[in-house]
Protein backbone atom coordinates (compact mmCIF):
# COMPACT_ATOMS: atom_id res chain seq x y z
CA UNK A 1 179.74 4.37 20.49
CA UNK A 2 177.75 1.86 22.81
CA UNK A 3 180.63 -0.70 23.87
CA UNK A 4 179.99 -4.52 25.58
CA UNK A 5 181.88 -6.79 27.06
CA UNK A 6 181.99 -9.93 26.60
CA UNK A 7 183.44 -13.32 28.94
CA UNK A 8 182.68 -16.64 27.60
CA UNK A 9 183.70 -19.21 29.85
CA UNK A 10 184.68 -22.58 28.47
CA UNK A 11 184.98 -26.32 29.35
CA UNK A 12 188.23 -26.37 28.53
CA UNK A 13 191.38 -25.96 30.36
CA UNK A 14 194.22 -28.77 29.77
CA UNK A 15 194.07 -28.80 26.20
CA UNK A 16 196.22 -25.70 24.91
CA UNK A 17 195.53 -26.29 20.90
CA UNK A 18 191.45 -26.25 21.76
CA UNK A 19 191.97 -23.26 23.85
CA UNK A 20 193.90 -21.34 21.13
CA UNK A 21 191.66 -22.33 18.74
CA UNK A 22 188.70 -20.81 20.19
CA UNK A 23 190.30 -17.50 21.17
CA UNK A 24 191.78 -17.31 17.58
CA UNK A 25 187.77 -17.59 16.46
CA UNK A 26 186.93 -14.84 18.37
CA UNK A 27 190.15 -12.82 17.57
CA UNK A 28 188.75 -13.44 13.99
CA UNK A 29 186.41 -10.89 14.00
CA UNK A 30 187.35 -7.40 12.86
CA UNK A 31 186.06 -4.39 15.43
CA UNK A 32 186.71 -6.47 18.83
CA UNK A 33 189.77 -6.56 21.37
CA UNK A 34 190.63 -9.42 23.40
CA UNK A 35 191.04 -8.37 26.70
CA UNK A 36 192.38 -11.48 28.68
CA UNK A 37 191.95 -15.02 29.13
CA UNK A 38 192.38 -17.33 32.00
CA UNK A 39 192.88 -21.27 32.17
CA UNK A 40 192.18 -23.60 35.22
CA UNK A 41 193.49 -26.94 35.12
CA UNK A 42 191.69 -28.02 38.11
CA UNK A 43 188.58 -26.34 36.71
CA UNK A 44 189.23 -27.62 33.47
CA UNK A 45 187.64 -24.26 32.85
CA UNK A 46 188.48 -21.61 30.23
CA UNK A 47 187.22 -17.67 30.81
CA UNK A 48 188.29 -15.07 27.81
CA UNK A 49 187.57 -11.33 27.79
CA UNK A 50 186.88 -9.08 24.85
CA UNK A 51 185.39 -5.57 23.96
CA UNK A 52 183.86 -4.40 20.92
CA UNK A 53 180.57 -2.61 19.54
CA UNK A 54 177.03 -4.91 19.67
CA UNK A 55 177.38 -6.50 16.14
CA UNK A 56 181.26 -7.83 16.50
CA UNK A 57 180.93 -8.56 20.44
CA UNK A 58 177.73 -10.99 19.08
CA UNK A 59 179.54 -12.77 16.08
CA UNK A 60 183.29 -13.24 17.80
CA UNK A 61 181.05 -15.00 20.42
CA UNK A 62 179.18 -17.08 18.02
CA UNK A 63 182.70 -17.95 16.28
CA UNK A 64 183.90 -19.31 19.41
CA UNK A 65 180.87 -20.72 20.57
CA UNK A 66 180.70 -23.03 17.37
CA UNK A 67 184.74 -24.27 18.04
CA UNK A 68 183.79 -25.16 21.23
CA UNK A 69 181.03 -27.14 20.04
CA UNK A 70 183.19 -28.84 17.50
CA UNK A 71 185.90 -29.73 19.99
CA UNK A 72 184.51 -30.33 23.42
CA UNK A 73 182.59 -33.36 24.66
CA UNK A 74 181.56 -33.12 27.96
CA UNK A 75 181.20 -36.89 28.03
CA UNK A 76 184.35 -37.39 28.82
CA UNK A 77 185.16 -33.90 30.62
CA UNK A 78 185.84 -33.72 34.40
CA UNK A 79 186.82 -30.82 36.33
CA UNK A 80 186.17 -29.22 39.50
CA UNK A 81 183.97 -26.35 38.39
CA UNK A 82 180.39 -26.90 37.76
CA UNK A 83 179.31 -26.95 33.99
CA UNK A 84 176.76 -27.90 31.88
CA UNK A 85 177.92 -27.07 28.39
CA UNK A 86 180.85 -26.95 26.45
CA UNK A 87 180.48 -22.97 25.76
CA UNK A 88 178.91 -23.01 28.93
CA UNK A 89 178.24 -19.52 29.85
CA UNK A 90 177.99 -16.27 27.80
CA UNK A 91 177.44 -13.27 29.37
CA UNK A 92 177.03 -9.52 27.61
CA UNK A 93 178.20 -6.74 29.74
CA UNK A 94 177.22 -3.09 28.68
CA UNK A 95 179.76 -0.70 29.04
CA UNK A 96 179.85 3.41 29.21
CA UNK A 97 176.52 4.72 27.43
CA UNK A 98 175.27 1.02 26.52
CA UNK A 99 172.31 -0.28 28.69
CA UNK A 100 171.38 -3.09 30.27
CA UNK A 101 168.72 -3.72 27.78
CA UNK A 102 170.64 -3.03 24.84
CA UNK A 103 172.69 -6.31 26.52
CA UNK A 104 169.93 -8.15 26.75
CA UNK A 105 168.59 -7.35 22.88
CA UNK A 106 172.27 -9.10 22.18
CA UNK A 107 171.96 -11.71 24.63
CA UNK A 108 168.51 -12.52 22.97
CA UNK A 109 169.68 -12.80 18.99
CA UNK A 110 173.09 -14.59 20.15
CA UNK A 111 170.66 -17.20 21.64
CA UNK A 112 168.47 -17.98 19.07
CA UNK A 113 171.18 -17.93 16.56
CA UNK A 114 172.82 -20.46 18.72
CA UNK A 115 170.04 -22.82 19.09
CA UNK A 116 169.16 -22.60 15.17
CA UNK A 117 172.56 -23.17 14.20
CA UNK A 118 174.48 -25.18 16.25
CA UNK A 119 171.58 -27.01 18.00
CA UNK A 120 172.90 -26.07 21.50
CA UNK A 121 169.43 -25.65 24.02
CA UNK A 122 170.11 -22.21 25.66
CA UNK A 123 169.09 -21.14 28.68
CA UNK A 124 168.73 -17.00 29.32
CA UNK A 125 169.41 -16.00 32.79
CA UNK A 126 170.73 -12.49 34.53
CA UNK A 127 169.11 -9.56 32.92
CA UNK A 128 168.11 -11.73 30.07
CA UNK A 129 166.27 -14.39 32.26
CA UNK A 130 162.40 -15.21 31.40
CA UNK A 131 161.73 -16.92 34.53
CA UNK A 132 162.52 -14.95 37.92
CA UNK A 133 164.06 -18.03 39.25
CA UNK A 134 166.27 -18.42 35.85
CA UNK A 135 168.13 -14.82 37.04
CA UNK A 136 170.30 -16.68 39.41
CA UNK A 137 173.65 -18.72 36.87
CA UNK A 138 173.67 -21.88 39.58
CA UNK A 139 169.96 -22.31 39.35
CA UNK A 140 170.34 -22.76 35.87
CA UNK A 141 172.76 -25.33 35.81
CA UNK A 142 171.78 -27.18 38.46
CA UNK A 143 172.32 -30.55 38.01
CA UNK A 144 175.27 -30.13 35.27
CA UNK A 145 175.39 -31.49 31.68
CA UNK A 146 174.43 -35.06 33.45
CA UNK A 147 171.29 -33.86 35.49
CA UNK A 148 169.73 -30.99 32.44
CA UNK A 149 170.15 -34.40 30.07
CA UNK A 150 167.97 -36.47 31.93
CA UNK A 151 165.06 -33.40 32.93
CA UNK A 152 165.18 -31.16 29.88
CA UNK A 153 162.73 -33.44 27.80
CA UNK A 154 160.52 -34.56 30.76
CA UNK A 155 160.26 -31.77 33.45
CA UNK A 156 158.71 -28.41 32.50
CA UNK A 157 161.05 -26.38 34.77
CA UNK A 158 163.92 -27.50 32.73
CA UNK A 159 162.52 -26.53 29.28
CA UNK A 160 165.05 -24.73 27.48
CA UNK A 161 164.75 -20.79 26.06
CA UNK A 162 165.60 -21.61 22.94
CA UNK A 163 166.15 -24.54 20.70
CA UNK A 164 164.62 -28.47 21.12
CA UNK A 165 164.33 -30.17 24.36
CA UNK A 166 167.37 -32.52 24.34
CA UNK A 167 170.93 -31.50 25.25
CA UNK A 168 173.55 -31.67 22.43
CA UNK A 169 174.89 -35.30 22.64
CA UNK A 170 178.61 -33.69 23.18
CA UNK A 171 177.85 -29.80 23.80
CA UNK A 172 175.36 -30.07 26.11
CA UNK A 173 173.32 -26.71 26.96
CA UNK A 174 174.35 -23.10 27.32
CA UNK A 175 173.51 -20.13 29.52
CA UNK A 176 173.87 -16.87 28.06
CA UNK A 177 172.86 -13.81 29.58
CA UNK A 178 173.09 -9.90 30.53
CA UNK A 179 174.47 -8.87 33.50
CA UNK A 180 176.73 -6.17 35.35
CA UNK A 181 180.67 -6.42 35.69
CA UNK A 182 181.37 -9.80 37.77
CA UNK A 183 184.68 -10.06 39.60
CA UNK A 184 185.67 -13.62 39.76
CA UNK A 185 187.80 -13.45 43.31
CA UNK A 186 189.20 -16.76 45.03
CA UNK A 187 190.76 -17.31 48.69
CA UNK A 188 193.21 -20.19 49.02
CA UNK A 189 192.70 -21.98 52.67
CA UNK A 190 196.18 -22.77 54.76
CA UNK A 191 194.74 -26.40 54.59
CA UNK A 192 193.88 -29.53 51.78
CA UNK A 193 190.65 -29.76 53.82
CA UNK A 194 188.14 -29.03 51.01
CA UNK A 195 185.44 -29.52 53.55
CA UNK A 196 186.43 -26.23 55.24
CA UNK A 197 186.17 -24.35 52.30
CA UNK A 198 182.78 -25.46 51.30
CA UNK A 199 181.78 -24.49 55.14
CA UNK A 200 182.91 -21.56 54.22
CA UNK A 201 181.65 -21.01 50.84
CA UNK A 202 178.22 -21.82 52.29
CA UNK A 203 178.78 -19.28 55.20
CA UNK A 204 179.96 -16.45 53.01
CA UNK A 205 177.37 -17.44 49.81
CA UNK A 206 174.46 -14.40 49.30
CA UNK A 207 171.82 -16.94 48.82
CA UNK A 208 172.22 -18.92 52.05
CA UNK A 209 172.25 -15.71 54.13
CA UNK A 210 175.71 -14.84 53.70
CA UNK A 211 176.92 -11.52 51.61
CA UNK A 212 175.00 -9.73 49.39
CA UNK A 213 176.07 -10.46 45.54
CA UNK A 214 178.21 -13.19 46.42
CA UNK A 215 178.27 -16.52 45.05
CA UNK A 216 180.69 -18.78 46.53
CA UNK A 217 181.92 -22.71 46.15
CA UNK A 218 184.61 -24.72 47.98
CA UNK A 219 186.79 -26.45 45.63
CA UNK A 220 189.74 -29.18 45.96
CA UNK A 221 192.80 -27.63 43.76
CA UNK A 222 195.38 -30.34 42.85
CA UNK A 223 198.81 -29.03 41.70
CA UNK A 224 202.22 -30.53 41.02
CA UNK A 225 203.18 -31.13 44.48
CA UNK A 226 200.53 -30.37 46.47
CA UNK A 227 196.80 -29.97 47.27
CA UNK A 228 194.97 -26.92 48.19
CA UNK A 229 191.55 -25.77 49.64
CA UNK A 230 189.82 -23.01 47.61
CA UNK A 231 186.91 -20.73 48.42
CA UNK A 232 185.42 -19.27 44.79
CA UNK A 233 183.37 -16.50 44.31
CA UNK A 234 181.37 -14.82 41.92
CA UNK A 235 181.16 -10.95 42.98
CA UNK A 236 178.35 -9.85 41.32
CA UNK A 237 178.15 -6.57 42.19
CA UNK A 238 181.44 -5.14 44.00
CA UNK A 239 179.86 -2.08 44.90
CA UNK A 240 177.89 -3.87 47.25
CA UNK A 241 180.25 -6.68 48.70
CA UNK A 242 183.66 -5.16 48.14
CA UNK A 243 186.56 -7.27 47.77
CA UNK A 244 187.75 -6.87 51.04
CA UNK A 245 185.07 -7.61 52.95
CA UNK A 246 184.51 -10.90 51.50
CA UNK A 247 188.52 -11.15 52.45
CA UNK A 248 187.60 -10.32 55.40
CA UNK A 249 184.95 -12.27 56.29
CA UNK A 250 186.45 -15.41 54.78
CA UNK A 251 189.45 -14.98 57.51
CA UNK A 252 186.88 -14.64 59.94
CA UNK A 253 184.75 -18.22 59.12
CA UNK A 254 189.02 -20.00 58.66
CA UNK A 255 189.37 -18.55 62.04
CA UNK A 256 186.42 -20.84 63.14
CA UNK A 257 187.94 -23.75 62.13
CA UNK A 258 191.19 -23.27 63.01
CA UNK A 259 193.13 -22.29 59.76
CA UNK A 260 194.38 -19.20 57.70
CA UNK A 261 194.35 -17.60 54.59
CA UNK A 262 197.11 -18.29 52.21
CA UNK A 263 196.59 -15.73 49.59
CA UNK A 264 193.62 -14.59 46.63
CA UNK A 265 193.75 -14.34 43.62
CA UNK A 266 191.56 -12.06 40.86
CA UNK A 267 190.64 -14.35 37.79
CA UNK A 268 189.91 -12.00 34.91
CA UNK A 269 190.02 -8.71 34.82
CA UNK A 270 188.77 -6.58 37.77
CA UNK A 271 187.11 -2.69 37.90
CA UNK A 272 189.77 -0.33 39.18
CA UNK A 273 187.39 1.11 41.83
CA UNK A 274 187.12 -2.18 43.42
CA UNK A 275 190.87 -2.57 44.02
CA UNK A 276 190.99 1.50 45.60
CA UNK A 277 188.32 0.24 47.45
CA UNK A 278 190.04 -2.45 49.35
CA UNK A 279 193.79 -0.01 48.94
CA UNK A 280 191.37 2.51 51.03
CA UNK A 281 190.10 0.04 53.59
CA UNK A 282 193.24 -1.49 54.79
CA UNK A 283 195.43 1.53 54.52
CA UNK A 284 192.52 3.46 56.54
CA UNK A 285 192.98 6.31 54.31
CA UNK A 286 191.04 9.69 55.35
CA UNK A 287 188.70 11.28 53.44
CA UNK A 288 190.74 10.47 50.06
CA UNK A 289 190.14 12.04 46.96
CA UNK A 290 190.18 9.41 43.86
CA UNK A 291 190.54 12.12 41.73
CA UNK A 292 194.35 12.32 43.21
CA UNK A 293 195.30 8.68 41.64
CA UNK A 294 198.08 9.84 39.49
CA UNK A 295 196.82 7.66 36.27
CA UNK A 296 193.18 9.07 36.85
CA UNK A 297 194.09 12.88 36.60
CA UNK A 298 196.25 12.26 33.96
CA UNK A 299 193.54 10.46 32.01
CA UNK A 300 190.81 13.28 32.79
CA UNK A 301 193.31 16.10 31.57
CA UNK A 302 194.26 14.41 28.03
CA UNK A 303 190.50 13.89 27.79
CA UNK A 304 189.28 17.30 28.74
CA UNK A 305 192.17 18.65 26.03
CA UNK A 306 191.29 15.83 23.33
CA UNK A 307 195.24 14.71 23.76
CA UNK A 308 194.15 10.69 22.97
CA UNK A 309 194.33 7.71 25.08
CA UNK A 310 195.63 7.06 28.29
CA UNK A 311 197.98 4.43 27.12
CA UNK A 312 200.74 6.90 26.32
CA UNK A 313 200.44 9.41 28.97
CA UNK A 314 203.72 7.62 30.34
CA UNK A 315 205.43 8.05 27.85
CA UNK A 316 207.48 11.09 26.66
CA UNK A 317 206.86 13.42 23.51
CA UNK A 318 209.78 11.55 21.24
CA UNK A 319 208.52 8.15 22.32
CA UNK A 320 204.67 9.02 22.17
CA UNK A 321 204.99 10.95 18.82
CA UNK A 322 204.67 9.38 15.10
CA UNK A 323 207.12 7.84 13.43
CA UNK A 324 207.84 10.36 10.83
CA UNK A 325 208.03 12.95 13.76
CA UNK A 326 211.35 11.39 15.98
CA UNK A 327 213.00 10.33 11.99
CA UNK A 328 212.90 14.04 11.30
CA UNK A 329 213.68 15.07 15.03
CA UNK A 330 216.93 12.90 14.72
CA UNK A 331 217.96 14.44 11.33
CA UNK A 332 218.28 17.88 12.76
CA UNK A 333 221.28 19.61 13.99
CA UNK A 334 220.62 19.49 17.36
CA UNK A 335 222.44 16.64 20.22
CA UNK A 336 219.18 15.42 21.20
CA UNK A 337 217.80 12.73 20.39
CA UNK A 338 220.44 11.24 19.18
CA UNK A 339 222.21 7.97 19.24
CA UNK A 340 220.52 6.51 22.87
CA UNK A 341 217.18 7.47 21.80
CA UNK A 342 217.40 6.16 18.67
CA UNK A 343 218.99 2.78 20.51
CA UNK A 344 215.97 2.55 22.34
CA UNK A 345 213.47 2.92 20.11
CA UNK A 346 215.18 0.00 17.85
CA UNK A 347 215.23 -2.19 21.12
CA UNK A 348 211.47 -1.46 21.24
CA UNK A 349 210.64 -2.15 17.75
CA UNK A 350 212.61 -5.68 17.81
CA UNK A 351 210.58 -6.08 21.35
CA UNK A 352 206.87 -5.90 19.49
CA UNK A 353 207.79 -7.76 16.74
CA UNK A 354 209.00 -10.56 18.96
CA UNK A 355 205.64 -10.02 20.49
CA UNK A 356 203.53 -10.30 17.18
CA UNK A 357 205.64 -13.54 16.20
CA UNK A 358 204.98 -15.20 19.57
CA UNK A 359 201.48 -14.58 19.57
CA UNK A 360 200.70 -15.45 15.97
CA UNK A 361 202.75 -18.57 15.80
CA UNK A 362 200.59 -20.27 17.92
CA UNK A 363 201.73 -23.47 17.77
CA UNK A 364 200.47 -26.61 20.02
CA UNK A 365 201.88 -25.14 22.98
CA UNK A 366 201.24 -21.56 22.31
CA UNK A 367 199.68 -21.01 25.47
CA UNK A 368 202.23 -23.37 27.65
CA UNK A 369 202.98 -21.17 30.69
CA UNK A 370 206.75 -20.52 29.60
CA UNK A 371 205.55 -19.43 26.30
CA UNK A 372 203.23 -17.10 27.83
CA UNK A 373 205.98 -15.53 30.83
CA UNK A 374 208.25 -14.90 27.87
CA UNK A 375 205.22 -12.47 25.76
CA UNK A 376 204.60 -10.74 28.97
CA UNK A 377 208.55 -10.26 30.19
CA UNK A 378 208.93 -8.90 26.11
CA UNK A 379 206.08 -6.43 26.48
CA UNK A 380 207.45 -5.39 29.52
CA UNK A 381 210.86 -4.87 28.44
CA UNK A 382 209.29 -3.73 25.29
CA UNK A 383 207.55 -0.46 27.82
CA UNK A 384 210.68 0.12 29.01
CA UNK A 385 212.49 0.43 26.37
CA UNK A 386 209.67 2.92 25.16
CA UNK A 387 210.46 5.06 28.44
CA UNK A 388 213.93 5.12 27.90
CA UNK A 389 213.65 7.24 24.17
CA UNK A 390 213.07 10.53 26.09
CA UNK A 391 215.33 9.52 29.36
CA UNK A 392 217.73 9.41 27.35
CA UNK A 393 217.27 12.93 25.51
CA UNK A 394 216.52 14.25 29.33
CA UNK A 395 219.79 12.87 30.52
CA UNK A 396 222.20 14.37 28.25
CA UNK A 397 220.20 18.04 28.79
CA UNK A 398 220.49 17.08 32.90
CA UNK A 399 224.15 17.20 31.66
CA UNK A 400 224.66 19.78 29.95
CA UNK A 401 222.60 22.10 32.44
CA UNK A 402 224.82 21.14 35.46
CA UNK A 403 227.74 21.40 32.95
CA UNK A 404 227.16 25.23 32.97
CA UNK A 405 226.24 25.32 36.64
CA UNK A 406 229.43 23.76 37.60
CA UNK A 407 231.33 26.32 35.12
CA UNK A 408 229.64 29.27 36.65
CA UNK A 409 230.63 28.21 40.45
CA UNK A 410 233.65 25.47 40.29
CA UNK A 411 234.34 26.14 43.83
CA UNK A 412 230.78 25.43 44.45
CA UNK A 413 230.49 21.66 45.91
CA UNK A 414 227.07 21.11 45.65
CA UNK A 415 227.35 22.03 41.99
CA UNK A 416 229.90 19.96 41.14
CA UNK A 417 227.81 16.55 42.84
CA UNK A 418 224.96 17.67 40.81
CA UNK A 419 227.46 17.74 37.65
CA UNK A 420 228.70 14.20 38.45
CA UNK A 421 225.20 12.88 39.64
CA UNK A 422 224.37 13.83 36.11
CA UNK A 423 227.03 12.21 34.41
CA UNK A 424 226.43 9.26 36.28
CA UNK A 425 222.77 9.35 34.98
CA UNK A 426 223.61 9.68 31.61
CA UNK A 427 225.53 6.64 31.72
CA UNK A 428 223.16 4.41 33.25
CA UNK A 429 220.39 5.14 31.15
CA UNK A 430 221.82 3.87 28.19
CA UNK A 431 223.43 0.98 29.81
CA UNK A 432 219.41 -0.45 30.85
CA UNK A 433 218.80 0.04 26.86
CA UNK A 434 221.44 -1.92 26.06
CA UNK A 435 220.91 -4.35 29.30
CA UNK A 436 216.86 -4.59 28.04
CA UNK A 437 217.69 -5.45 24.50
CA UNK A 438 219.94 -7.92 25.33
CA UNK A 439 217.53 -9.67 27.61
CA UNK A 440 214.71 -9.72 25.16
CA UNK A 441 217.68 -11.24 22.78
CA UNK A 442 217.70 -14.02 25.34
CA UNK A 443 213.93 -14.35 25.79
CA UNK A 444 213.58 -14.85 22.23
CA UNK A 445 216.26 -16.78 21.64
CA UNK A 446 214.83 -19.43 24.25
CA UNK A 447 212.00 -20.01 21.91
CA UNK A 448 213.05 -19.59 18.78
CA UNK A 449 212.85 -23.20 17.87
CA UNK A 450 209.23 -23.12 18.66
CA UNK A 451 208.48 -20.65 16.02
CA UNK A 452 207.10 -21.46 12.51
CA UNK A 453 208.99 -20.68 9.53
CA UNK A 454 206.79 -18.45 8.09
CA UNK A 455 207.56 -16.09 10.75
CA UNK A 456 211.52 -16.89 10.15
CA UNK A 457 212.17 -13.38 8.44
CA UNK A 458 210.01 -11.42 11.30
CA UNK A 459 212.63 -13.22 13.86
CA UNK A 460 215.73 -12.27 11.89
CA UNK A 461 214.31 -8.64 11.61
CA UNK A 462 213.24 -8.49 15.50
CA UNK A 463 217.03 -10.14 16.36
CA UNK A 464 218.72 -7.44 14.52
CA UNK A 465 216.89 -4.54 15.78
CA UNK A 466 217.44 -5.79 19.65
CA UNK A 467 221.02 -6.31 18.52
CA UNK A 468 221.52 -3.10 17.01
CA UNK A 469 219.71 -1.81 20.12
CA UNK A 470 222.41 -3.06 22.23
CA UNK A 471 225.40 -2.52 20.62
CA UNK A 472 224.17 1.80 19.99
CA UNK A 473 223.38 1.47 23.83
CA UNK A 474 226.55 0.20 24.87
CA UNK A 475 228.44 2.32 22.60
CA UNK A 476 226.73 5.44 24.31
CA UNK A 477 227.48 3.84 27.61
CA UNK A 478 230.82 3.38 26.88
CA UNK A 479 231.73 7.37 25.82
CA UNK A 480 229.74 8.56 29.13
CA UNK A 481 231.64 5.78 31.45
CA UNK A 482 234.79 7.48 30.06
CA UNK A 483 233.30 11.23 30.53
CA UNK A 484 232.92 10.17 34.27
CA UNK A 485 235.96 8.71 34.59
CA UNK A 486 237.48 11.96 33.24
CA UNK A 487 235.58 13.62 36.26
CA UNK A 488 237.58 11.40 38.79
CA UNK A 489 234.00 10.21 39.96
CA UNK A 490 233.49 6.28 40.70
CA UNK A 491 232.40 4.19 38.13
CA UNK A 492 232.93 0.39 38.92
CA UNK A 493 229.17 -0.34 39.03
CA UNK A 494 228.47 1.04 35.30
CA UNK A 495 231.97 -0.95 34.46
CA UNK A 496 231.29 -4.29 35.44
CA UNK A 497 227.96 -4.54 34.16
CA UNK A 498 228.89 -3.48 30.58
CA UNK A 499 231.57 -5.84 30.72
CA UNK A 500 228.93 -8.84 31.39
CA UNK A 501 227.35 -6.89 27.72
CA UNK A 502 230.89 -6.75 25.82
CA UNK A 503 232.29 -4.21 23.73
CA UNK A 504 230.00 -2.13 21.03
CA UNK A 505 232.48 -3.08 18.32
């Protein structure tokens, strides 16, 4: 399978209900993933991420290429990243076994489709350019939607790849292209001064003798209640300019001028290499091995044994396993799982469906900043909860194992801590289900109003599950608080926070 990625980056980043509308476009189209998306108020600038095989990367672009057509006039857009279309930039990233000419065959069809349907000029540039001096994004958009209006019909340097020389009266042009993974990677300046940041931008910028693979502009970042000074780049190839040397040199050129570095910030998504890149710089690690990341070895051994993906190598058996597999490993006669698993894994359940409501809604607001901190605090509640199926089973076995120990040597201190550390355990476990579900109660609660009623009976189902999460949670809490008790072992801690839960009953 010969996967692409895909970032289309759109003049749009104020208006939530155009911005949903375009991802749900691409999200359309069967065989793709959406991988992220980012919005810029300042930028007025959209960027959305998916994956899929040639043929669905191509037409989920194409589907949200067209709704940004039909919704975006750059006539009356202003924002402080340069643009010169409404989709203004689509870029085809090969992944794995897929080349950089297979991207470029895709880049290629995209555009002509794109010029013959929607009557959008495009421009080809990266891999896909026809001109050497069309490889380079800014030369290509030079002059924005304003300047490639007046000098598409008159100079021949501005003739487009594809379609009619004239802009489209609200759409403008688009660049699409084939190219490598690009981190997008911004500095924020201890100062408003946007004039030091385009200093620096200039200083740090490949083209103007700078770093290699490095495209960088100053911006001015207004927010709520105050103004900012922005260095952006375009790492084009991390492997040659890694993250933290651009960091680096950036701190250097403030140094010049008298200010500091604030924090960065990745927009997007970003290769994991490039991150243990800059993790090995500044912790000056020796001779370090990659292949000792924990999440790496544990990817390479499911692989090598054909165990599935790496996105449940956290997880334990019960949790991991089917459906069908934990109902039937409940129903036998043996204590675990039993009643905290199972309280868990309805917590979870309630958790995604919250999710899938939230995200499908999509109403005006769907992607309002509070909307979009309560999907991610659910999904990670919604992990958690996923964790806690086979802690649980693992805490009442911890039990019963130091049970026996203790039994065999009662005299024997250490074994009677280890008892009473276990009992201890076995409370708290099932007092973080119950303290999760109850939280993701309150999450969705918040919104509720905000959901459509079509979704009504998805709500009631989630609610219940969380509830009935809770209450089997607390209940389980509850016996063990009392088993430790028995032991003469403190237990305040455990008590006062199930009393902020209530009773089971």
């Amino acid at each position: 399978m010969k996967l692409f990625e895909c970032v289309p980056n759109f003049s749009d980043g104020q208006r939530p209900e155009v911005i949903r509308a375009i991802v749900a476009a691409a999200e359309s189209v069967e065989g793709i993933a959406i991988l992220d998306l980012e919005s810029d108020t300042s930028h007025n600038r959209s960027v959305l991420t998916f994956v899929g095989e040639a043929g669905p990367v191509a037409e989920a672009a194409f589907h949200a290429s067209r709704v940004a057509v039909e919704k975006i006039d750059l006539n009356h857009h202003k924002g402080e990243h340069p643009r010169m279309g409404a989709m203004d930039v689509v870029p085809f990233i090969p992944l794995g076994e897929a080349t950089m000419e297979d991207a470029v065959a895709i880049a290629r069809r995209f555009g002509a489709r794109v010029a013959k349907e929607l009557h959008v000029p495009v421009f080809y540039y990266g891999g896909a350019a026809t001109r050497p001096e069309r490889a380079d994004l800014p030369n290509v958009r030079e002059g924005q939607f304003e300047g490639i209006r007046e000098a598409i019909a008159t100079d021949p340097k501005r003739a487009p790849d594809e379609g009619e020389r004239a802009v489209h009266p609200t759409a403008g042009a688009m660049a699409v292209g084939a190219r490598p993974i690009l981190v997008a990677y911004n500095v924020y300046l201890t100062t408003p001064d946007v004039a030091t940041a385009k200093k620096i931008a200039k200083a740090i910028r490949g083209r103007d003798g700078g770093l290699a693979e490095v495209r960088a502009l100053g911006f001015e970042i207004k927010e709520k209640d105050r103004t900012r000074a922005q260095v952006s780049m375009n790492m084009t190839d991390v492997r040659r300019t890694p993250l933290h040397r651009a960091f680096e040199f950036i701190r250097t050129e403030a140094d010049r001028y008298g200010v500091g570095l604030e924090e960065s910030e990745i927009v997007g998504l970003v290769p994991e290499d490039a991150l243990l890149d800059a993790a090995d710089h500044y912790l000056k690690l020796n001779r370090f091995d990659r292949h000792l990341v924990l999440e790496r070895r544990v990817r390479e051994k499911l692989a090598a044994k054909g165990l599935g993906s790496s996105s449940t190598s956290s997880l334990g058996p019960l949790a991991s396993g089917s459906v069908e597999g934990f109902a039937k490993a409940l129903s036998t006669r043996t204590p675990t799982p039993g009643g905290g698993s199972a309280s868990a894994v309805a917590g979870a359940m309630g958790c995604g469906l919250a999710e899938m409501v939230l995200r499908y809604t999509a109403p005006a607001d769907a992607l309002a900043s509070d909307l979009k901190g309560v999907v991610g605090e659910i999904a990670t509640l919604r992990d958690a909860l996923l964790r806690g199926v086979d802690e649980d089973a693992r805490s009442y076995e911890a039990v019963r194992t130091a049970r026996s120990a203790k039994k065999a040597a009662p005299e024997d201190r250490s074994k009677v801590q280890s008892y009473l550390d276990a009992l201890h355990a076995s409370a708290v476990v099932p007092l973080e289900t119950a303290e999760a579900c109850a939280k993701a109660e309150q999450l969705l609660s918040s919104v509720r109003s905000r959901v459509k009623p079509i979704f009504l009976s998805d709500v009631v189902t989630a609610e219940e599950l969380l509830h009935a999460g809770k209450a089997g949670a607390v209940a389980n809490a509850e016996i063990n608080l009392a088993s430790l008790r028995e032991a003469g072992a403190p237990a305040e801690d455990i008590a006062q926070r199930l009393a902020k839960l209530g009773k089971s009953t």
